[in-house]
N, C-alpha and C. Protein backbone atom coordinates (compact mmCIF):
# COMPACT_ATOMS: atom_id res chain seq x y z
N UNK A 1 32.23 -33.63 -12.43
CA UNK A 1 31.72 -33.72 -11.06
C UNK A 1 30.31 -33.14 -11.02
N UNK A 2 29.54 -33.71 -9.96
CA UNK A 2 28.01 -32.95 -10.15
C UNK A 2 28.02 -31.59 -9.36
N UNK A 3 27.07 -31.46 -9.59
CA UNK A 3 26.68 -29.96 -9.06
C UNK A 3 27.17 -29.85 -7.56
N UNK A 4 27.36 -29.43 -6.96
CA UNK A 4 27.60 -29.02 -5.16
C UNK A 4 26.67 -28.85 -4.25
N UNK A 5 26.20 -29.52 -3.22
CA UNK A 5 24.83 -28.93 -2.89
C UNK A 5 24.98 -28.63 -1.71
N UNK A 6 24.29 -28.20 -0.85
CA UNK A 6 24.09 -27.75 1.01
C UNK A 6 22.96 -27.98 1.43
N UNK A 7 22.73 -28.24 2.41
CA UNK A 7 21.58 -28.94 3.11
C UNK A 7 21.79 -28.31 4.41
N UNK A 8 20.65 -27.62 4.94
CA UNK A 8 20.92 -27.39 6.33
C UNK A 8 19.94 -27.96 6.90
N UNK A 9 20.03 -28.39 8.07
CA UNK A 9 19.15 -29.24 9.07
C UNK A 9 19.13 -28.35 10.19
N UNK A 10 18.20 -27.80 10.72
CA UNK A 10 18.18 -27.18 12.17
C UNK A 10 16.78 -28.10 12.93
N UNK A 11 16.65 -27.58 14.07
CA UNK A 11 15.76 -28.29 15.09
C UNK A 11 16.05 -28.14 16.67
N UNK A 12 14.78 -28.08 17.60
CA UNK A 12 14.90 -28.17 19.06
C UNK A 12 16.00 -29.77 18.89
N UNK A 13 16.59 -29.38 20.76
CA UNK A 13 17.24 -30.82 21.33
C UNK A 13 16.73 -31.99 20.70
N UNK A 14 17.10 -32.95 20.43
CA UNK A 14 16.87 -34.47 20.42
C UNK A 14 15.30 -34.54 19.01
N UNK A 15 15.80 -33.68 18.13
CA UNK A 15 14.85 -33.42 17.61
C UNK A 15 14.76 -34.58 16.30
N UNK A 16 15.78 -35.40 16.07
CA UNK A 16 16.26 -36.40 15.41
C UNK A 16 17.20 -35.61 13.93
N UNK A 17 17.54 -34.71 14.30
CA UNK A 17 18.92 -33.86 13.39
C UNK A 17 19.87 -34.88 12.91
N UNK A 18 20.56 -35.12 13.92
CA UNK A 18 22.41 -35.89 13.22
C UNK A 18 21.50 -37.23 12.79
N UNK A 19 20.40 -37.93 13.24
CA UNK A 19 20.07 -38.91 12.59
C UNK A 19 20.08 -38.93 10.85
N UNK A 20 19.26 -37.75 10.72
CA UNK A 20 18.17 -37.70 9.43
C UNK A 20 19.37 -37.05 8.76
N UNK A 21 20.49 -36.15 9.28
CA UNK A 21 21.20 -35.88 8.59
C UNK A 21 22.53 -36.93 8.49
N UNK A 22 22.80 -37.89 9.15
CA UNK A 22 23.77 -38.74 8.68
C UNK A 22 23.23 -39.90 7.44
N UNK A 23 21.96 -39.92 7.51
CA UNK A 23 21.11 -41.15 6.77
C UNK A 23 20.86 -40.28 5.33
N UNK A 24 20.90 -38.81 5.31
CA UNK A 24 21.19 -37.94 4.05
C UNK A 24 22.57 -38.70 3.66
N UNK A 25 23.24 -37.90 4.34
CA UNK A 25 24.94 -38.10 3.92
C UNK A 25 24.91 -39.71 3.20
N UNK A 26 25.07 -40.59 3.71
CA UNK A 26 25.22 -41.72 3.64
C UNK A 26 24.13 -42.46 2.02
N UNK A 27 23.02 -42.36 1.91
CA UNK A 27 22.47 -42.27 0.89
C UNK A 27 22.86 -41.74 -0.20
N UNK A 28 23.31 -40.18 -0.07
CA UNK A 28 23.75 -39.69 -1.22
C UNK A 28 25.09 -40.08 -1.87
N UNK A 29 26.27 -40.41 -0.60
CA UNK A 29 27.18 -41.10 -0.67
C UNK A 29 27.46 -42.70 -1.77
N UNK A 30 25.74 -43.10 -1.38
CA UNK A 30 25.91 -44.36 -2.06
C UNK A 30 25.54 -44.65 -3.13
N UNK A 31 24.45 -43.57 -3.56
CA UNK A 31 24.06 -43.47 -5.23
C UNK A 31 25.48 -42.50 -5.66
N UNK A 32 25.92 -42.02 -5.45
CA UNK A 32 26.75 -41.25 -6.62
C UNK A 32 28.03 -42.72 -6.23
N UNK A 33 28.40 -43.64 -5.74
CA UNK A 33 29.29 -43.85 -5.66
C UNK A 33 30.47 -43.79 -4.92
N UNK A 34 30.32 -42.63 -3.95
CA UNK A 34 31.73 -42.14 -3.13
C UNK A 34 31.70 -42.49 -1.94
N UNK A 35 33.37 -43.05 -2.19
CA UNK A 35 33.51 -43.46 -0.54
C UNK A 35 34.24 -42.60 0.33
N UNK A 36 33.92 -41.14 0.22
CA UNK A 36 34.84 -40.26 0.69
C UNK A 36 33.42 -39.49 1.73
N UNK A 37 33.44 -39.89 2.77
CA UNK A 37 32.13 -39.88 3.83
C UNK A 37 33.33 -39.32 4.84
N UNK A 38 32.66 -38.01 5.18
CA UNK A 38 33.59 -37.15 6.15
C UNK A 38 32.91 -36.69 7.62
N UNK A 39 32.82 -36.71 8.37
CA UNK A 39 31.70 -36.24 10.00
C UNK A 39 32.65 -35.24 10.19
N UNK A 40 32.27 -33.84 10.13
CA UNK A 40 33.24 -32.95 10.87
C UNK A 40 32.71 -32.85 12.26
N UNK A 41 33.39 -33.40 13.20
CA UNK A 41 32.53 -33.05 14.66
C UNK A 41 32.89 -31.79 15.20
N UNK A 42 32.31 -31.20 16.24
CA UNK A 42 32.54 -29.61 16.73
C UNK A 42 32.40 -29.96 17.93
N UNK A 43 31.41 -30.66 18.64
CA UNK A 43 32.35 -31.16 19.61
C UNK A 43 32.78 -31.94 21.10
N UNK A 44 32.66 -30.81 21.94
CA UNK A 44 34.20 -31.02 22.94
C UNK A 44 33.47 -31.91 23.85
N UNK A 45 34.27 -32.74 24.52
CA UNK A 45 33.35 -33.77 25.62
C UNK A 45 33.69 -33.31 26.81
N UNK A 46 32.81 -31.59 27.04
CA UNK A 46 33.11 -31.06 28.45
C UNK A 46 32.58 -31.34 29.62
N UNK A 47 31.43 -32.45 29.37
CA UNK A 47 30.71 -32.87 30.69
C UNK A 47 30.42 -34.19 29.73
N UNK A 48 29.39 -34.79 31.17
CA UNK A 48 28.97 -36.63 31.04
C UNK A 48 28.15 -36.50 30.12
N UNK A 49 27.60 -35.94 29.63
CA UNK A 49 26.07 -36.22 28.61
C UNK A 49 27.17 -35.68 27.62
N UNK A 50 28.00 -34.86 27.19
CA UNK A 50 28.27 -34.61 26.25
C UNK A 50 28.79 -35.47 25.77
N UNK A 51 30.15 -36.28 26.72
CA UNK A 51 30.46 -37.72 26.27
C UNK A 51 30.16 -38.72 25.80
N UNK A 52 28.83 -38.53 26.28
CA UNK A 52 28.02 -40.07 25.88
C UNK A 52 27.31 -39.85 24.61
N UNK A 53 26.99 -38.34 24.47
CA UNK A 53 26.30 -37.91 23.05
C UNK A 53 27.45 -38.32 22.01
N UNK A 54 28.98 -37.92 22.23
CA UNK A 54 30.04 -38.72 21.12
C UNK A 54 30.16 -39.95 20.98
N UNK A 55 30.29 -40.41 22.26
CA UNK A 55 30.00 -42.07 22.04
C UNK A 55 28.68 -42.54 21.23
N UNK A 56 27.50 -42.31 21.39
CA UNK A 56 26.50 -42.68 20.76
C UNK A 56 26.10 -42.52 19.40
N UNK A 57 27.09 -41.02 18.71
CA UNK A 57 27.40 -41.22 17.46
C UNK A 57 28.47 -41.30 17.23
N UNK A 58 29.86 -41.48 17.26
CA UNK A 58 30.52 -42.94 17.22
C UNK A 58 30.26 -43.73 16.94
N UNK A 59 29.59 -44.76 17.39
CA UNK A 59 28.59 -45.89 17.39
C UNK A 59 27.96 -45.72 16.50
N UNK A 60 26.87 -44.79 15.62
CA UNK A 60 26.53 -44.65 14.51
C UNK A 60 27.17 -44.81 13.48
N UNK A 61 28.08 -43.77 13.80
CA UNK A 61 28.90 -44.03 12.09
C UNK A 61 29.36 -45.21 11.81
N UNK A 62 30.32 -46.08 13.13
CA UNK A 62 30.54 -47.41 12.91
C UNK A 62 30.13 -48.21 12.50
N UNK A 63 28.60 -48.48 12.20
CA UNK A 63 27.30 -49.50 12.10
C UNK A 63 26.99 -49.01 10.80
N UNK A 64 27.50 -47.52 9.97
CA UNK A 64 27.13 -47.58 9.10
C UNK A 64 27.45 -48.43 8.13
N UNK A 65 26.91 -48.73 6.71
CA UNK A 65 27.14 -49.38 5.60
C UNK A 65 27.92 -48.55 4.48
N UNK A 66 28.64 -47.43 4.65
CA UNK A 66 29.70 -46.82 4.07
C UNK A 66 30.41 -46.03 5.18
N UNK A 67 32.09 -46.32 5.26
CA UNK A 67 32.69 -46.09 6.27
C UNK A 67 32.64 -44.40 6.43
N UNK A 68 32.50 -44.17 7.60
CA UNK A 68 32.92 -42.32 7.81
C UNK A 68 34.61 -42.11 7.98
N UNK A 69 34.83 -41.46 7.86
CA UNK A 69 36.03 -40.66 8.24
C UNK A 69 35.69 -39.35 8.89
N UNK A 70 35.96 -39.79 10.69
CA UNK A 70 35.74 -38.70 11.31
C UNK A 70 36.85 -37.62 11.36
N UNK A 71 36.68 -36.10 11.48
CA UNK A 71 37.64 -35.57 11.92
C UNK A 71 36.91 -34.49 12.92
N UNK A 72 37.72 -34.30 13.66
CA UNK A 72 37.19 -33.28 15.42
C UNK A 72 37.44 -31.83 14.82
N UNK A 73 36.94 -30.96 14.65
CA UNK A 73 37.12 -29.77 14.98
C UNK A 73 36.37 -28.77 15.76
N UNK A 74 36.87 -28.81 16.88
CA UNK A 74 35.94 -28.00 17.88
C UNK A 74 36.23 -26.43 17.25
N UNK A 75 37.03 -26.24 16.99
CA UNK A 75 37.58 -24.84 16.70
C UNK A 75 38.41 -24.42 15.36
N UNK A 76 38.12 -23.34 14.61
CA UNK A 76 38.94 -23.10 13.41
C UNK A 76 38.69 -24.19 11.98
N UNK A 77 37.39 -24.43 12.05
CA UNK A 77 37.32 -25.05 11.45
C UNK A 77 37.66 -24.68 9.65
N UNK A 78 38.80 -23.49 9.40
CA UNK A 78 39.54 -23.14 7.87
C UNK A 78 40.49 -24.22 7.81
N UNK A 79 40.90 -25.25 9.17
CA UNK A 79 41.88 -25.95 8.46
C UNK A 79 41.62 -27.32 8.02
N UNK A 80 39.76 -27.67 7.82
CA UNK A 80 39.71 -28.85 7.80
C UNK A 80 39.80 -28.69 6.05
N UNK A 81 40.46 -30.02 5.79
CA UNK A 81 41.14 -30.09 4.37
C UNK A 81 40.56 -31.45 4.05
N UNK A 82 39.73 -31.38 3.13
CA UNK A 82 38.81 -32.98 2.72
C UNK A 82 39.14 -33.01 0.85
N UNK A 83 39.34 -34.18 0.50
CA UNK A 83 39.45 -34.38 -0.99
C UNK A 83 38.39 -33.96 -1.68
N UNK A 84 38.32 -33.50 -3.39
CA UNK A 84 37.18 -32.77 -3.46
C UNK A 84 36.43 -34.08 -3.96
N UNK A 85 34.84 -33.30 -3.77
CA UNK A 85 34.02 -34.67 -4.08
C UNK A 85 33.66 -35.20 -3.27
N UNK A 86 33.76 -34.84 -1.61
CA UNK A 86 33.65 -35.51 -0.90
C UNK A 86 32.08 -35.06 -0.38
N UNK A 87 31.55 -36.03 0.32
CA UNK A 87 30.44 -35.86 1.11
C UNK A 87 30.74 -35.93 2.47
N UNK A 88 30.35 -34.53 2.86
CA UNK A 88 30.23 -34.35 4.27
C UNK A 88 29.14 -33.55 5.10
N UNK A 89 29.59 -34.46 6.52
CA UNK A 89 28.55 -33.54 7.42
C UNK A 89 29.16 -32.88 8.44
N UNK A 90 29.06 -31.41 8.91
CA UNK A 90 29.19 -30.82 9.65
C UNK A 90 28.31 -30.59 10.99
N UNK A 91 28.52 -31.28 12.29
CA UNK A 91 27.59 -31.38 13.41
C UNK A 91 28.18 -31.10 14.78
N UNK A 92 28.14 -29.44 14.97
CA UNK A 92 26.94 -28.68 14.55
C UNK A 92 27.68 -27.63 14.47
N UNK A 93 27.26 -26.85 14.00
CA UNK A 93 27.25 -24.98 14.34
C UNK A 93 27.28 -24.72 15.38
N UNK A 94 25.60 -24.61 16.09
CA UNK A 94 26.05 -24.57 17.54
C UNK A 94 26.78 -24.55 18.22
N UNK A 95 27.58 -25.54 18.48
CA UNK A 95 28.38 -25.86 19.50
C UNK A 95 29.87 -25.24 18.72
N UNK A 96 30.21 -25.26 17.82
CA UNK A 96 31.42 -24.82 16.98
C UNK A 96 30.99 -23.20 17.15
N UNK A 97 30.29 -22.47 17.01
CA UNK A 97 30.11 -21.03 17.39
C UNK A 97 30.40 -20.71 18.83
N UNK A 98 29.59 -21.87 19.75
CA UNK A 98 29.99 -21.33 21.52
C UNK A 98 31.48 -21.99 21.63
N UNK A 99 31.91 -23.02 21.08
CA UNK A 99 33.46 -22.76 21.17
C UNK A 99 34.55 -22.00 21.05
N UNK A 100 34.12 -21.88 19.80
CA UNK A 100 34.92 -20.53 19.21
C UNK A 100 34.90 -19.15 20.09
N UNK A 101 33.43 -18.55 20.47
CA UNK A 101 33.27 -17.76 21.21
C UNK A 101 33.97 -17.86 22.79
N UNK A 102 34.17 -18.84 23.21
CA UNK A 102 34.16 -19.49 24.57
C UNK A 102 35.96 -19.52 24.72
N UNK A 103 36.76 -19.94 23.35
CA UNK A 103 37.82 -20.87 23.76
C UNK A 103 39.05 -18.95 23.16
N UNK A 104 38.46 -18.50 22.48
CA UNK A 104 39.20 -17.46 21.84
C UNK A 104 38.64 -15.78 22.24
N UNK A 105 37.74 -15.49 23.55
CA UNK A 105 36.83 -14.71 23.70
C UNK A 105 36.86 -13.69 23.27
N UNK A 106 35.72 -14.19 22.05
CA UNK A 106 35.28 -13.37 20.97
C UNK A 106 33.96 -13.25 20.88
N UNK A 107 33.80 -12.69 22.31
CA UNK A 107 32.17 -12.36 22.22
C UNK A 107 31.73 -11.51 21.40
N UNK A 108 32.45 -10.46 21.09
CA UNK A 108 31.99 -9.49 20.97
C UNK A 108 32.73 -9.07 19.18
N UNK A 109 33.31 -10.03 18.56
CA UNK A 109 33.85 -9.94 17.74
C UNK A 109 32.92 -10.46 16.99
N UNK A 110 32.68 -9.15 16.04
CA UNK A 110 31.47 -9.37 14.70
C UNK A 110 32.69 -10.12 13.45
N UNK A 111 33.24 -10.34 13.48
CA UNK A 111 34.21 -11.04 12.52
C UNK A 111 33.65 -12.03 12.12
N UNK A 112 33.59 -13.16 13.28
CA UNK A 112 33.81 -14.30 13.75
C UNK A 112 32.44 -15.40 12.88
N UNK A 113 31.54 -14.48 13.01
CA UNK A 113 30.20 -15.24 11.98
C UNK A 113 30.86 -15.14 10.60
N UNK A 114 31.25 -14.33 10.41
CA UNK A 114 31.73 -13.94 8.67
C UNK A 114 33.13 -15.19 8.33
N UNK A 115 33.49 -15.15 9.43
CA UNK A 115 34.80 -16.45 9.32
C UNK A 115 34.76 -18.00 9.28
N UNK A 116 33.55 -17.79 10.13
CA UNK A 116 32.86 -19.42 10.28
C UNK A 116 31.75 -19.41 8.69
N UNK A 117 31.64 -18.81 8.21
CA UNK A 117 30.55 -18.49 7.16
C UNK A 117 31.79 -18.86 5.86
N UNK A 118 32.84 -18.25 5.78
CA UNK A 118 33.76 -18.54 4.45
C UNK A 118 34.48 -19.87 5.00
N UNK A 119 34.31 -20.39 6.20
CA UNK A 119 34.99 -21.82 6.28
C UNK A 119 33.97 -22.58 6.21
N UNK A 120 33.22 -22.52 6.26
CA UNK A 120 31.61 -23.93 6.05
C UNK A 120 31.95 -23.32 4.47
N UNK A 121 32.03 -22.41 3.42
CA UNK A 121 31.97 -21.72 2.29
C UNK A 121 32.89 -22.97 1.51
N UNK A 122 34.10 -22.56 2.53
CA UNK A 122 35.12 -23.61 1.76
C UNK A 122 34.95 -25.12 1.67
N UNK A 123 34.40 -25.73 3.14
CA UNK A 123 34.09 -26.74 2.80
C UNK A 123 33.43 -27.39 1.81
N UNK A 124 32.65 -26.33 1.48
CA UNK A 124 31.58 -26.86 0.46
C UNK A 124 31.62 -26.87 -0.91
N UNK A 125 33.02 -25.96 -0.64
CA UNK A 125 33.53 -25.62 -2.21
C UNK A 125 34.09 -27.35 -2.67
N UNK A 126 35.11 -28.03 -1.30
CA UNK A 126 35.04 -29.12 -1.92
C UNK A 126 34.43 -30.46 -1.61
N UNK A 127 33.31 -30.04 -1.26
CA UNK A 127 32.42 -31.30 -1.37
C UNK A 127 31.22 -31.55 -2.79
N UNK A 128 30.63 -32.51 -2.69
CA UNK A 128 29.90 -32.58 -3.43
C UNK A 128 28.50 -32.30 -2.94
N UNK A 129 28.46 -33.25 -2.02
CA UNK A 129 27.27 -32.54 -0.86
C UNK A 129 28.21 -32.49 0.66
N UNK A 130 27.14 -31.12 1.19
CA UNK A 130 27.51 -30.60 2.55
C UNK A 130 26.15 -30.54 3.47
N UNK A 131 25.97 -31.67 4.48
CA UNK A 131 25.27 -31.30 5.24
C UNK A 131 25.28 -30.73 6.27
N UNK A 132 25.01 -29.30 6.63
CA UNK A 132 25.31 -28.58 8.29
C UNK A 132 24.01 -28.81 9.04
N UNK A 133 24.34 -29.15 10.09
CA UNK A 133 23.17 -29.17 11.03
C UNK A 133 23.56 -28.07 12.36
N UNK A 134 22.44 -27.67 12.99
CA UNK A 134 22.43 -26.44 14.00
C UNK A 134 21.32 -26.85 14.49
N UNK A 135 21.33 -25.75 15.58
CA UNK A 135 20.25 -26.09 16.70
C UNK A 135 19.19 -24.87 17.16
N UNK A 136 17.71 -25.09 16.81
CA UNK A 136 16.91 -23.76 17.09
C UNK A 136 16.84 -23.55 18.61
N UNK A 137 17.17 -22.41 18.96
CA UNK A 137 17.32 -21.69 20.31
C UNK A 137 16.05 -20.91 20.53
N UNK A 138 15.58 -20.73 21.82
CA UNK A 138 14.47 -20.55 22.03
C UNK A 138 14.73 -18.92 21.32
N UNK A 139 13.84 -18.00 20.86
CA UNK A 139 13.98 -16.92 20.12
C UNK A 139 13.09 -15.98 20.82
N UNK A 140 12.77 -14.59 20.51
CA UNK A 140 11.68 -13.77 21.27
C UNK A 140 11.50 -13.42 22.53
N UNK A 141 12.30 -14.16 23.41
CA UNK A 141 12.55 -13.52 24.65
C UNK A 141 13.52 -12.98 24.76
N UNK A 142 13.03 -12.17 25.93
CA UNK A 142 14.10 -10.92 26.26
C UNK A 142 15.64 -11.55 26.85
N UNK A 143 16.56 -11.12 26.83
CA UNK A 143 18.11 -12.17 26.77
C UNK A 143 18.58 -10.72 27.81
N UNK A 144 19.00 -11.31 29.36
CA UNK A 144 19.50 -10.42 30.15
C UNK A 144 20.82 -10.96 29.97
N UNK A 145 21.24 -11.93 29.85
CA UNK A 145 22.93 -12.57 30.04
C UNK A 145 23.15 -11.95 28.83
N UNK A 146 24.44 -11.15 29.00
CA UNK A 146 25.14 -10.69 27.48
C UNK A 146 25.45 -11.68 26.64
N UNK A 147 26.26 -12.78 27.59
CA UNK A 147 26.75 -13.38 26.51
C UNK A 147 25.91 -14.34 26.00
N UNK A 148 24.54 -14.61 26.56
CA UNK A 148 23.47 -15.63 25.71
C UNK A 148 23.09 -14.57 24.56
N UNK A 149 23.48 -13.38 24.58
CA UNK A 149 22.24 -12.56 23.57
C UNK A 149 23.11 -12.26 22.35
N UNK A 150 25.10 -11.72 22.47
CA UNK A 150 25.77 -12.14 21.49
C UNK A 150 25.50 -13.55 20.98
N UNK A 151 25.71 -14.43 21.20
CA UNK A 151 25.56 -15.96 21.05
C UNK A 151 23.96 -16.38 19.90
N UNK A 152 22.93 -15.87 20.82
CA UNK A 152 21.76 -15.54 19.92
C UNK A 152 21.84 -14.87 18.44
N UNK A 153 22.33 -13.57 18.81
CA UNK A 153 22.92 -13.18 17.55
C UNK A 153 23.19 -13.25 16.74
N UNK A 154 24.67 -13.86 16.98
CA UNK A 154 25.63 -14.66 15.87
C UNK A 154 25.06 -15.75 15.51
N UNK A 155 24.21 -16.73 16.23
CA UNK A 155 23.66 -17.72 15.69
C UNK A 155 22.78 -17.34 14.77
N UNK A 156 21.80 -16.26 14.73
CA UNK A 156 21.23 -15.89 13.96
C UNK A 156 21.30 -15.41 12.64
N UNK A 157 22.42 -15.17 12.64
CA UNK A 157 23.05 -14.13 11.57
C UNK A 157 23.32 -15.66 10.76
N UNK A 158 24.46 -16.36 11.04
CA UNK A 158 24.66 -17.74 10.78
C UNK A 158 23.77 -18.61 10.12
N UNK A 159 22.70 -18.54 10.88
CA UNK A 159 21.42 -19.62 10.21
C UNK A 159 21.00 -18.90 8.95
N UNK A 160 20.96 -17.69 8.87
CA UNK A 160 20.05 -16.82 7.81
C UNK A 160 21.15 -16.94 6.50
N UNK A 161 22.82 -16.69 6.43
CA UNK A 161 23.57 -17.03 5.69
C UNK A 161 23.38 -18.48 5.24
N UNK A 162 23.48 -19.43 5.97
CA UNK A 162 23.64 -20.53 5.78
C UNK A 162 22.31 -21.22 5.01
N UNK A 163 21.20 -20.89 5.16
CA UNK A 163 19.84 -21.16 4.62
C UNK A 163 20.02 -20.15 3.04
N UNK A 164 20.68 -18.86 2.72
CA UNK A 164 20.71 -18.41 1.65
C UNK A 164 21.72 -19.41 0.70
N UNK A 165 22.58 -20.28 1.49
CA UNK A 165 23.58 -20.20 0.67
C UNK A 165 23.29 -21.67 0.41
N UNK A 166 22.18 -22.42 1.02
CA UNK A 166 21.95 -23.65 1.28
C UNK A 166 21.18 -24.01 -0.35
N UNK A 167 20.65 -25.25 -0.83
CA UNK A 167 19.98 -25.46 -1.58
C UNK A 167 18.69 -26.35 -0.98
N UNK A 168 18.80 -26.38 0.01
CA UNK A 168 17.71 -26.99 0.74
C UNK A 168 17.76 -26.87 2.17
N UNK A 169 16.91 -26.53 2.72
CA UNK A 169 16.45 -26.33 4.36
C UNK A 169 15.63 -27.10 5.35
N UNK A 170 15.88 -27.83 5.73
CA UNK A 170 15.17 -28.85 6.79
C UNK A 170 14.70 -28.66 8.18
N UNK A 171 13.66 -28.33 8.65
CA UNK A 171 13.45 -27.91 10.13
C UNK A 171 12.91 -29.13 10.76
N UNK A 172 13.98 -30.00 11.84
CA UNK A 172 13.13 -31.10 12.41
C UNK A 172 12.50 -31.09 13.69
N UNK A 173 11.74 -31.96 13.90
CA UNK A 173 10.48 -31.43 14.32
C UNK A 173 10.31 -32.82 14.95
N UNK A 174 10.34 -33.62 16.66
CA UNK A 174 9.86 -34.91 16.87
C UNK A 174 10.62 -35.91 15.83
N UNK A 175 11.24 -35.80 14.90
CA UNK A 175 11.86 -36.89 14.65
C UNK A 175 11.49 -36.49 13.14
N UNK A 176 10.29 -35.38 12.98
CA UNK A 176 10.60 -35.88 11.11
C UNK A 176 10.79 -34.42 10.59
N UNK A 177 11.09 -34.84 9.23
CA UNK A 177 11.81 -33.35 8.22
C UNK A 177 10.52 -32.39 8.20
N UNK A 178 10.43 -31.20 7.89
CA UNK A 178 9.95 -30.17 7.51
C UNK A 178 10.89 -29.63 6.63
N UNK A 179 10.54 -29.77 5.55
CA UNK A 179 11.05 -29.10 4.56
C UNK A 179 10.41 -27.60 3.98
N UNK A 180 11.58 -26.75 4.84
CA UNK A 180 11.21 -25.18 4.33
C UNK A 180 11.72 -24.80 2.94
N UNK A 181 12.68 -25.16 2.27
CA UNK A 181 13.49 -24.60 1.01
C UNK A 181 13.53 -25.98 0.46
């Protein structure tokens, strides 16, 4: 089997992320051969734009030229179980951190980065490639809401693990890569 790799993609809103990172996935998918193409989604369709953001990638993966195999995990993501070898993408952090925080309230539980950190760990143990994508939050201002400033936090802590543990780092930017690592 080849080497294992990680890719993280971060970026402002609509910054062209799940694009550039499904068109990774899918590429790499098709030179090595494998048809084991996984979307871990995170998530939840709690309002209208969020809905339509699943529908619209939905619709992506469908149109692709190697099939995905989606699976949902808004939450707990230790029990997603993928064949090894597989290529996957994880989209996003973000939203899988304010779930988790949101659905189990664990604001305040320093655990919870370290748990989401050995389950993206595991995933990756059996993939071949792992792409995570996340989302840059405005940074440097002062954070009066507690729970935006835990949230900040943990996201932070998160990105900085995830970029050490990554083999490549992508910051998008208007639609194209910046490649930091």
């Amino acid at each position: 089997m080849e080497r294992q790799k990680m890719i993280f993609i971060t970026g402002g809103a609509r910054s062209g992320k799940s694009s550039f990172a499904e068109k990774l996935a899918i590429d790499y998918a098709g030179t090595t051969n494998s048809r084991n193409l996984y979307y871990v989604a995170c998530g939840l369709a709690s309002d209208s734009e969020m809905k339509e953001r699943i529908v619209y990638h939905k619709q992506d993966r469908e149109a692709s030229t190697i099939p995905w195999q989606t699976i949902e995990c808004p939450y707990d993501l230790g029990k997603v179980d993928i064949p090894n070898g597989s290529v996957v993408l994880l989209d996003c952090v973000t939203t899988l951190l304010s779930n988790e925080m949101y659905a189990n309230d664990k604001e305040s539980d320093e655990k919870l980065v370290d748990d989401i950190i050995k389950d993206i760990q595991s995933i990756h143990a059996q993939s071949t490639l792992l792409v995570v994508v996340s989302n840059e939050l405005q940074s440097g201002v002062p954070i009066e809401n507690e729970f935006v400033f835990h949230y900040q936090y943990k996201l932070g802590r998160l990105h900085q693990a995830l970029v050490k543990y990554s083999s490549e780092a992508v910051l998008m930017e208007a639609g194209l890569p910046i490649h930091q690592k």
